[in-house]
Each structure stands twice: as structure tokens, then as C-alpha cells.
N, C-alpha and C. Protein backbone atom coordinates (compact mmCIF):
# COMPACT_ATOMS: atom_id res chain seq x y z
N UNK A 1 28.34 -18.03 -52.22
CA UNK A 1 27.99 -17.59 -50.90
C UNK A 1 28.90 -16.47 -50.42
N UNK A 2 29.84 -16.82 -50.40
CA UNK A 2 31.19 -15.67 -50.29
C UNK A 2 30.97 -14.63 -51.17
N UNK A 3 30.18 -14.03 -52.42
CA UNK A 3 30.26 -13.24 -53.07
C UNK A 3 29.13 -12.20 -52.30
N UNK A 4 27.94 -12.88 -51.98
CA UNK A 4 26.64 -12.72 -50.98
C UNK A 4 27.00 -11.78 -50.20
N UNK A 5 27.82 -13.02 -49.33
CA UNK A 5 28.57 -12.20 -48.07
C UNK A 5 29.38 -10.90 -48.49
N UNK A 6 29.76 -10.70 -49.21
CA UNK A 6 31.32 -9.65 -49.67
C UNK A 6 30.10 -8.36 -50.32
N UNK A 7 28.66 -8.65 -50.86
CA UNK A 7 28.28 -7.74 -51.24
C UNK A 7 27.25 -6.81 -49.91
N UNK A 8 26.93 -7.90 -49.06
CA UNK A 8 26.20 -7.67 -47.80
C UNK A 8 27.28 -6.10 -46.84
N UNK A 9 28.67 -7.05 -47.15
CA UNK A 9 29.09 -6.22 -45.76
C UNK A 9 29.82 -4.99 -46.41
N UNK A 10 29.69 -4.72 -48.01
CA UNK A 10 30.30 -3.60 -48.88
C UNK A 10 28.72 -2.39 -48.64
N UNK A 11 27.50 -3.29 -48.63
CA UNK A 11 26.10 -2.40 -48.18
C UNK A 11 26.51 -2.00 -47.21
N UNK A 12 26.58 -2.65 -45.75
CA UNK A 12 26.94 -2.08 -44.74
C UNK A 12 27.83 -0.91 -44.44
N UNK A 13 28.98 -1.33 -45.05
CA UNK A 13 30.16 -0.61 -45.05
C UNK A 13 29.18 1.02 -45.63
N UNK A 14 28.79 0.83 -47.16
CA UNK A 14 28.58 2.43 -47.44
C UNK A 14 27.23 2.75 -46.86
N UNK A 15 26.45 1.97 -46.17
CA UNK A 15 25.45 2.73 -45.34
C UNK A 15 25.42 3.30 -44.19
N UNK A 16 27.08 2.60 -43.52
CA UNK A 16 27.77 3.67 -42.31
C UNK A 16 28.04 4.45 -42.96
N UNK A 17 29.02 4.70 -44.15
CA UNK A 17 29.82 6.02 -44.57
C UNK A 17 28.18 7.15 -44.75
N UNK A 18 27.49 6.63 -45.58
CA UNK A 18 26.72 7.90 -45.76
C UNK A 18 25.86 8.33 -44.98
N UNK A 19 25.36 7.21 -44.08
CA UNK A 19 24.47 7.77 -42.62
C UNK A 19 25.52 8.34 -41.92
N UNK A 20 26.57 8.08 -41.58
CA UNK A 20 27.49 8.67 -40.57
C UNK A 20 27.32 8.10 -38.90
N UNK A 21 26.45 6.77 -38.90
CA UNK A 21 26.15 6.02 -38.14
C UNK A 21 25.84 4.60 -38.10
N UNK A 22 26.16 3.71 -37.41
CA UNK A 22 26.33 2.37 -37.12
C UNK A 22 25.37 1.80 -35.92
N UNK A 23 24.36 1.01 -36.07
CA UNK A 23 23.70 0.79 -35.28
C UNK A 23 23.42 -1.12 -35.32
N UNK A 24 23.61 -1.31 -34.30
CA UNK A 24 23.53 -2.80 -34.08
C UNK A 24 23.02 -3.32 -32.69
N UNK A 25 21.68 -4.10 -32.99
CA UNK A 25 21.25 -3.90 -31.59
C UNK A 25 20.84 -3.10 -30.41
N UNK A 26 21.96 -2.66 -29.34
CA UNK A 26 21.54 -1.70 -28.34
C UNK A 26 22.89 -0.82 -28.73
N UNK A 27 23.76 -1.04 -29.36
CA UNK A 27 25.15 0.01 -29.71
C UNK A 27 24.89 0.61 -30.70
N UNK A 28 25.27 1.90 -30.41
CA UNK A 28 25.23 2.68 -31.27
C UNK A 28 26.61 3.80 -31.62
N UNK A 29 26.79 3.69 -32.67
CA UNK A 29 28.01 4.11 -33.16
C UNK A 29 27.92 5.16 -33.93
N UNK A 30 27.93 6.46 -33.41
CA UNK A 30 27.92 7.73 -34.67
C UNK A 30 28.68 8.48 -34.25
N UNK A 31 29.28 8.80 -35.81
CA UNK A 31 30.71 9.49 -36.12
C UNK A 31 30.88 10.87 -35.07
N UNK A 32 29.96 11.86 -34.89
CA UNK A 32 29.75 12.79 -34.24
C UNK A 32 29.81 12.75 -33.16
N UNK A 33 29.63 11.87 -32.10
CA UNK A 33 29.85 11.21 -30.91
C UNK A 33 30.73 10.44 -30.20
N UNK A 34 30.70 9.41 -31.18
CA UNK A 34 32.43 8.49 -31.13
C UNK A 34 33.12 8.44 -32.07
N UNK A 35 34.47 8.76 -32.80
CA UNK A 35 34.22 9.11 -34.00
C UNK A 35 35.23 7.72 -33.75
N UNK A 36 36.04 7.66 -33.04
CA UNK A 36 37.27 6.55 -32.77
C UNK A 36 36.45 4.97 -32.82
N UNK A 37 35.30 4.69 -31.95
CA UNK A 37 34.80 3.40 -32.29
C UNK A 37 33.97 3.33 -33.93
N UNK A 38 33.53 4.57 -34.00
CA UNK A 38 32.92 4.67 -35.25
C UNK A 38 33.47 4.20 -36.86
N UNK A 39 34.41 4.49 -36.55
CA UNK A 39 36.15 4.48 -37.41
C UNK A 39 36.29 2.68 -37.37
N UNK A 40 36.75 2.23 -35.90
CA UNK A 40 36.64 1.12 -35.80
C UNK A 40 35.85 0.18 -36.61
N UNK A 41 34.83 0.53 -35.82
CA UNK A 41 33.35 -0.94 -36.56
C UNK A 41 33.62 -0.80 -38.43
N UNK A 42 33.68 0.29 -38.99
CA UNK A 42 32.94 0.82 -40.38
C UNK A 42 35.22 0.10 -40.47
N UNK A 43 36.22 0.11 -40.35
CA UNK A 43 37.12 -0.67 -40.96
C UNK A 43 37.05 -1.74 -40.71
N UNK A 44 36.02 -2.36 -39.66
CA UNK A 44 36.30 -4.15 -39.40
C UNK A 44 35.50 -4.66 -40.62
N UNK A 45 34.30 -3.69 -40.77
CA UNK A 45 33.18 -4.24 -41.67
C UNK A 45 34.11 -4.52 -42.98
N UNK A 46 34.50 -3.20 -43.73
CA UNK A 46 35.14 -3.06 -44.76
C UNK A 46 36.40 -4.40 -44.99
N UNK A 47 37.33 -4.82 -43.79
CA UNK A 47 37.67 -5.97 -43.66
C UNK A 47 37.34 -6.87 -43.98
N UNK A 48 36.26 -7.06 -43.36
CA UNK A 48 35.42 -8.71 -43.69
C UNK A 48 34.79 -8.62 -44.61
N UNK A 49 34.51 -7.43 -45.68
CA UNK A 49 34.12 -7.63 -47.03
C UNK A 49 34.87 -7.71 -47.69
N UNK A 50 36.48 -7.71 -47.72
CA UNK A 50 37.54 -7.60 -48.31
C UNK A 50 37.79 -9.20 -48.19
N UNK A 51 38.09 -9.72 -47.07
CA UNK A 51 38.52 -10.86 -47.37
C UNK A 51 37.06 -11.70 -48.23
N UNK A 52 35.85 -11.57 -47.75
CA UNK A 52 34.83 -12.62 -48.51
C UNK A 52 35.06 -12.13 -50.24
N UNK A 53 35.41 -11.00 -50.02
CA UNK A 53 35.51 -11.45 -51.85
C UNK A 53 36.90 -11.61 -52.40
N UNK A 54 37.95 -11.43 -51.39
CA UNK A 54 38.89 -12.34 -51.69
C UNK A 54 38.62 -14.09 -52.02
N UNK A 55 37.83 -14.06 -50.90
CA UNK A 55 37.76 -15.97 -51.02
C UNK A 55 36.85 -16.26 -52.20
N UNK A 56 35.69 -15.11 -52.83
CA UNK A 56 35.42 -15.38 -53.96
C UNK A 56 36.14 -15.73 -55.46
N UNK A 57 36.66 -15.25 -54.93
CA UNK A 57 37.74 -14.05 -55.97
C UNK A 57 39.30 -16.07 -56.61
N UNK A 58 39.39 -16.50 -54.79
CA UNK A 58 39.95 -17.84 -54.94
C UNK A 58 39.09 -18.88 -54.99
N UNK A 59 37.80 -18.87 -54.82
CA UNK A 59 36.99 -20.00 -55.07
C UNK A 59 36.66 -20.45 -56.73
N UNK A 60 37.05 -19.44 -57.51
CA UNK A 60 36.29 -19.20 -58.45
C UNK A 60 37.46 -19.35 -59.71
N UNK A 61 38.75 -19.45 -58.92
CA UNK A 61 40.24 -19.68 -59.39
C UNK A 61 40.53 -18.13 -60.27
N UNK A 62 40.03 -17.12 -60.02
CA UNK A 62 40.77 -16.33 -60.61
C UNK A 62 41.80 -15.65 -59.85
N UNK A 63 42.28 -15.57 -59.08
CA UNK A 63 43.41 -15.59 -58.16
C UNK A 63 44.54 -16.95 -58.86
């Protein structure tokens, strides 16, 4: 499940980088506009795909 997750939010992650926009709901986040929250969201994402495949990574005992 954690691997799922870790590949979900690595999509996310490079479909902000190459759209150059973040959209969720009624917020909208593009680099050209905000570049500071833009920056934000696209490192939290990258975060939380970092740790889920960390926890893969220890579920799976190769850590």
C-alpha cells in the first residue's frame, strides 16, 4: 500500500514539475503566479512520497 501511495504522490509531484501548475479543488497553484506557494505544495508532495517509500522501503525489511 505504501509503495501505491509513494508512486501516486512521485505522479503528482512530476505532473506539477512539467505542467508548471497545481490544482486541487478550488486552489490553484501556478508557478508563474505564485511561484512561493507553488514551490511549497510541489516540496510537501515530494515529502510525502519520500517518506511512503521510505516506509516501503522498512516494511519490506530492506532498510
Amino acid at each position: 500500500m505504501s509503495l501505491l501511495l509513494a508512486i501516486l504522490f512521485f505522479a503528482f509531484f512530476i505532473s506539477a514539475i512539467v505542467r508548471g501548475n497545481f490544482s486541487y479543488g478550488k486552489a490553484d497553484y501556478d508557478f508563474h503566479e505564485h511561484p512561493v506557494q507553488f514551490v511549497i505544495v510541489t516540496v510537501f508532495i515530494l515529502g510525502v512520497a519520500v517518506l511512503c517509500f521510505y516506509r516501503f522501503l522498512v516494511e519490506t525489511d530492506l532498510i
